[in-house]
N, C-alpha and C. Protein backbone atom coordinates (compact mmCIF):
# COMPACT_ATOMS: atom_id res chain seq x y z
N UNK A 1 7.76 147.68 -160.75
CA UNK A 1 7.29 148.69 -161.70
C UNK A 1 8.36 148.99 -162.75
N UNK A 2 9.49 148.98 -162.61
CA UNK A 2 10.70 149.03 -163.37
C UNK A 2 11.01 147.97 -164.37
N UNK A 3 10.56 147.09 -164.17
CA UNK A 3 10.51 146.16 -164.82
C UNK A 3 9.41 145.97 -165.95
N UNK A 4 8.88 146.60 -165.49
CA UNK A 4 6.81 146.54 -166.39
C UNK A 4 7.76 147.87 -167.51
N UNK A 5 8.69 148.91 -167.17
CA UNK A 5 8.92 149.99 -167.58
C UNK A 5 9.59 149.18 -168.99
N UNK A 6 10.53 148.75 -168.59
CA UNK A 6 11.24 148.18 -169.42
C UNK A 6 10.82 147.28 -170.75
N UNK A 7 10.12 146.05 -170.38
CA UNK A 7 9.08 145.57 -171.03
C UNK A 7 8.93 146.52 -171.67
N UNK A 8 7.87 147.53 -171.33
CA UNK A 8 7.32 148.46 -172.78
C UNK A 8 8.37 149.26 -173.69
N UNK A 9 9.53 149.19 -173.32
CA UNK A 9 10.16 150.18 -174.28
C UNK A 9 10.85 148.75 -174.94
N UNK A 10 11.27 147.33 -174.56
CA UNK A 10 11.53 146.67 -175.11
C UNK A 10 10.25 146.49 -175.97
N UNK A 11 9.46 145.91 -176.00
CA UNK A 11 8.25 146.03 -176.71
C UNK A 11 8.07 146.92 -178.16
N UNK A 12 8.10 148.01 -177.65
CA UNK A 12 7.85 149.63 -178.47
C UNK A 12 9.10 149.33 -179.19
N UNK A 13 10.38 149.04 -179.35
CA UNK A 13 11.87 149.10 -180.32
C UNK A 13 11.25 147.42 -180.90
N UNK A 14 11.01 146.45 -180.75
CA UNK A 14 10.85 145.27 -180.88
C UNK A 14 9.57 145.53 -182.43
N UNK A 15 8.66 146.37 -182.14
CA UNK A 15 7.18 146.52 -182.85
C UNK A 15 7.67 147.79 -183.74
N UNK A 16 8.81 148.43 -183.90
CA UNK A 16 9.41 149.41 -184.80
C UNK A 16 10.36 148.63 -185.87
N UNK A 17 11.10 147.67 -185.12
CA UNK A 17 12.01 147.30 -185.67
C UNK A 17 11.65 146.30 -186.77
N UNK A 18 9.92 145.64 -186.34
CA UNK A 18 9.54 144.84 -187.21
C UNK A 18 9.26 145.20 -188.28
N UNK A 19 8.00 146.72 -188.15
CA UNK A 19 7.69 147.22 -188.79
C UNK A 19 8.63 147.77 -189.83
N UNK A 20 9.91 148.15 -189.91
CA UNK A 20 10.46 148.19 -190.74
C UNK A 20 11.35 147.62 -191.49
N UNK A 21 11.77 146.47 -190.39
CA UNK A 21 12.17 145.19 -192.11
C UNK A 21 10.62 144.60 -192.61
N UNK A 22 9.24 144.52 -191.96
CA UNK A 22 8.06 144.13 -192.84
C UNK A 22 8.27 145.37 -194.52
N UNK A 23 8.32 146.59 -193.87
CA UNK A 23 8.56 147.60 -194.97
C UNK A 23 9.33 147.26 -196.10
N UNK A 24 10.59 146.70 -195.47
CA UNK A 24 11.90 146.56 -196.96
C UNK A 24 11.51 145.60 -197.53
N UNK A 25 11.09 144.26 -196.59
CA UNK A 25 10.71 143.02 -197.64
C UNK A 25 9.62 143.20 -198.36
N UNK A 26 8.71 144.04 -197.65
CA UNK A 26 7.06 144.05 -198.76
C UNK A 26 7.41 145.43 -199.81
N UNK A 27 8.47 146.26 -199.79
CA UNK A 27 8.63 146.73 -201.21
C UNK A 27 9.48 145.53 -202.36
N UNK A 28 9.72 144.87 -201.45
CA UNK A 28 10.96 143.87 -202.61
C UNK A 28 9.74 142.86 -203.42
N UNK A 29 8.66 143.61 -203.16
CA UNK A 29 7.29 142.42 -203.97
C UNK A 29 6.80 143.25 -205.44
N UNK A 30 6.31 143.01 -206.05
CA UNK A 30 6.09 143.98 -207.20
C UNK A 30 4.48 143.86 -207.01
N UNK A 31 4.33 144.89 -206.20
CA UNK A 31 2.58 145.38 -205.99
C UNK A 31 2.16 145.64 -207.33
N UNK A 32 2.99 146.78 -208.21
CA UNK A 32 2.59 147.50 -209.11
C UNK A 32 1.92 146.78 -210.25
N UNK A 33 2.20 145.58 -210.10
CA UNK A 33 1.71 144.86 -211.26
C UNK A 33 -0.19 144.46 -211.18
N UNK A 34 -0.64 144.53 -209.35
CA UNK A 34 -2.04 144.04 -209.08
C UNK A 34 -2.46 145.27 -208.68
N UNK A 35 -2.10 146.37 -209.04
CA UNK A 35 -2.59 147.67 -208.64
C UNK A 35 -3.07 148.61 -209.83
N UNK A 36 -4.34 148.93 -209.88
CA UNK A 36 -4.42 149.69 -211.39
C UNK A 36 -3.41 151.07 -211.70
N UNK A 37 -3.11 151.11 -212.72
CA UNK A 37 -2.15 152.40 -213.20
C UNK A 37 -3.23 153.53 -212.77
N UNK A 38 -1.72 154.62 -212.59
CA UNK A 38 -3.03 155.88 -211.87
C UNK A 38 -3.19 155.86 -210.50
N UNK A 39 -3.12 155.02 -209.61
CA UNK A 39 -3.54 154.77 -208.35
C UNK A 39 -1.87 154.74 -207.56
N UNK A 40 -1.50 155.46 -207.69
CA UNK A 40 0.12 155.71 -206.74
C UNK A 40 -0.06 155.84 -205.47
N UNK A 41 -1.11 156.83 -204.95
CA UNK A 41 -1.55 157.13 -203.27
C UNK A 41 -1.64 155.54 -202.83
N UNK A 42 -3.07 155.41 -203.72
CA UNK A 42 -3.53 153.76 -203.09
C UNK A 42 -2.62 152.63 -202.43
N UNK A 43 -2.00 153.08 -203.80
CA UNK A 43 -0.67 151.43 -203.41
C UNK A 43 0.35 151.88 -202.46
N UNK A 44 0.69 153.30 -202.02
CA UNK A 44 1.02 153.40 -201.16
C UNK A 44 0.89 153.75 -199.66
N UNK A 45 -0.40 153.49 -199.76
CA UNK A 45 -1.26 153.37 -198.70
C UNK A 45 -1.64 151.60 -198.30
N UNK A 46 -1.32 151.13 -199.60
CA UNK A 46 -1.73 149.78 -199.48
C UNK A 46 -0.53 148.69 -198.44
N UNK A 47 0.87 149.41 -199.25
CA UNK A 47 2.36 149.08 -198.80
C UNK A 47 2.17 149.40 -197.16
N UNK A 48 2.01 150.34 -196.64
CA UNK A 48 2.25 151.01 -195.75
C UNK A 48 1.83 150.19 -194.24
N UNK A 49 0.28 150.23 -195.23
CA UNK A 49 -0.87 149.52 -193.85
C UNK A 49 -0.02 147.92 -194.21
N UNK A 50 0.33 147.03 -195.32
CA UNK A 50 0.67 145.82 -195.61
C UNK A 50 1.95 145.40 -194.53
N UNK A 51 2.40 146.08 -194.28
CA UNK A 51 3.94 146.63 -193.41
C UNK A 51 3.60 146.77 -192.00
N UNK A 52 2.39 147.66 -191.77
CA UNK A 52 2.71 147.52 -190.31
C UNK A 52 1.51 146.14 -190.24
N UNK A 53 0.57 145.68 -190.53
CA UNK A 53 0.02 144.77 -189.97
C UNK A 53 1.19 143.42 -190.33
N UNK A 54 1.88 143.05 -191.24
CA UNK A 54 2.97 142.00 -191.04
C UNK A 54 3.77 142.23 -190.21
N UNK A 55 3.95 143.79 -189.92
CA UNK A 55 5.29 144.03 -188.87
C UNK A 55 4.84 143.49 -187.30
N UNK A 56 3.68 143.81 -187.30
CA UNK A 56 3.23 143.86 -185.82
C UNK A 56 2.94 142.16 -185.32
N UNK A 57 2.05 141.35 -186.54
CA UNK A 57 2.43 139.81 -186.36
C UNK A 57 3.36 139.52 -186.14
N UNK A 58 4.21 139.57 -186.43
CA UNK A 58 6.09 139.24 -186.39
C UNK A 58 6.21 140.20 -185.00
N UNK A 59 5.90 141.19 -184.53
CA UNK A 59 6.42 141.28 -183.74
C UNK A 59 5.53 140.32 -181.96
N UNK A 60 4.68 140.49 -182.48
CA UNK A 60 3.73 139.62 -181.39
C UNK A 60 4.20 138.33 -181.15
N UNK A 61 4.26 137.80 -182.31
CA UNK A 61 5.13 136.16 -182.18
C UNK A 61 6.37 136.66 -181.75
N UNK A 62 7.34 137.39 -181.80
CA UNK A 62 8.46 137.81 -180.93
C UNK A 62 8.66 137.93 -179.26
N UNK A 63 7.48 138.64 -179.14
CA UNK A 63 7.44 139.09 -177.58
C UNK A 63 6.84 138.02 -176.99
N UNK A 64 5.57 137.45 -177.56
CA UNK A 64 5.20 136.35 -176.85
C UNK A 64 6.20 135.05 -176.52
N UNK A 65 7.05 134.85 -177.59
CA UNK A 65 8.53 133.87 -177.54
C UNK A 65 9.01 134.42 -176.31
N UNK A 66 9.33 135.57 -176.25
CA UNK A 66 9.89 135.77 -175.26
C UNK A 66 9.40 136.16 -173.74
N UNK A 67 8.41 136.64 -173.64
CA UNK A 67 7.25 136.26 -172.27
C UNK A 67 7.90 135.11 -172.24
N UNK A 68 6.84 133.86 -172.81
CA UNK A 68 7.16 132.74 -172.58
C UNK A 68 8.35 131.97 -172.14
N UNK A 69 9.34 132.46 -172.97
CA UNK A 69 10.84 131.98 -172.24
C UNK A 69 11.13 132.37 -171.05
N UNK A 70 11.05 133.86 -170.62
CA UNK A 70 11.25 133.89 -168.89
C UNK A 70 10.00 133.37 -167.93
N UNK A 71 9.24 132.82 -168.70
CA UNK A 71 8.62 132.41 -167.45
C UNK A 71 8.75 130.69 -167.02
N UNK A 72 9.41 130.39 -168.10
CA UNK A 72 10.21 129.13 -167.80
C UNK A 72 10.85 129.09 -166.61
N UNK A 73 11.66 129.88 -166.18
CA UNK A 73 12.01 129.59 -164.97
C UNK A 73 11.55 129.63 -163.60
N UNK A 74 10.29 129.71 -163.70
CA UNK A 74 9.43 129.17 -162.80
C UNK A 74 9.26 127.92 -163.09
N UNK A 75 9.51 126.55 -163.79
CA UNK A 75 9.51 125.80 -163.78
C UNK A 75 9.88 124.94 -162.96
N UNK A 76 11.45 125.59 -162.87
CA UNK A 76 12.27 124.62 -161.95
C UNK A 76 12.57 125.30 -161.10
């Protein structure tokens, strides 16, 4: 059970940590240019949700890498 504990808080820092370099790199894009003038909420609503759904891909391909690697050693 300690172990399942762990997992999730590795998990939970892993799915934060993505989420916010997804954040720094998807402001380093110039939204403002495909976003109509006037619409400031939008696009930052647009950034926001754009951030965590890239953050959370990136982080899924992370954890699953790593599932996968410890269970390698059941291999041998």
């Amino acid at each position: 059970m300690k172990q399942l504990g762990i997992h999730a808080v590795i998990s939970l820092i892993i799915y934060f940590v993505c989420i916010a370099l997804a954040f720094q790199a998807i402001k380093a894009v110039r939204i403002e240019k495909l976003i109509r003038s006037n619409r400031v909420f939008e696009s930052q609503v647009f950034l926001l949700f754009s951030a965590i759904g890239l953050g959370y891909l990136v982080a899924q391909f992370i954890i699953a890498l790593i599932d996968t690697s410890m269970q390698l050693s059941n291999l041998f």
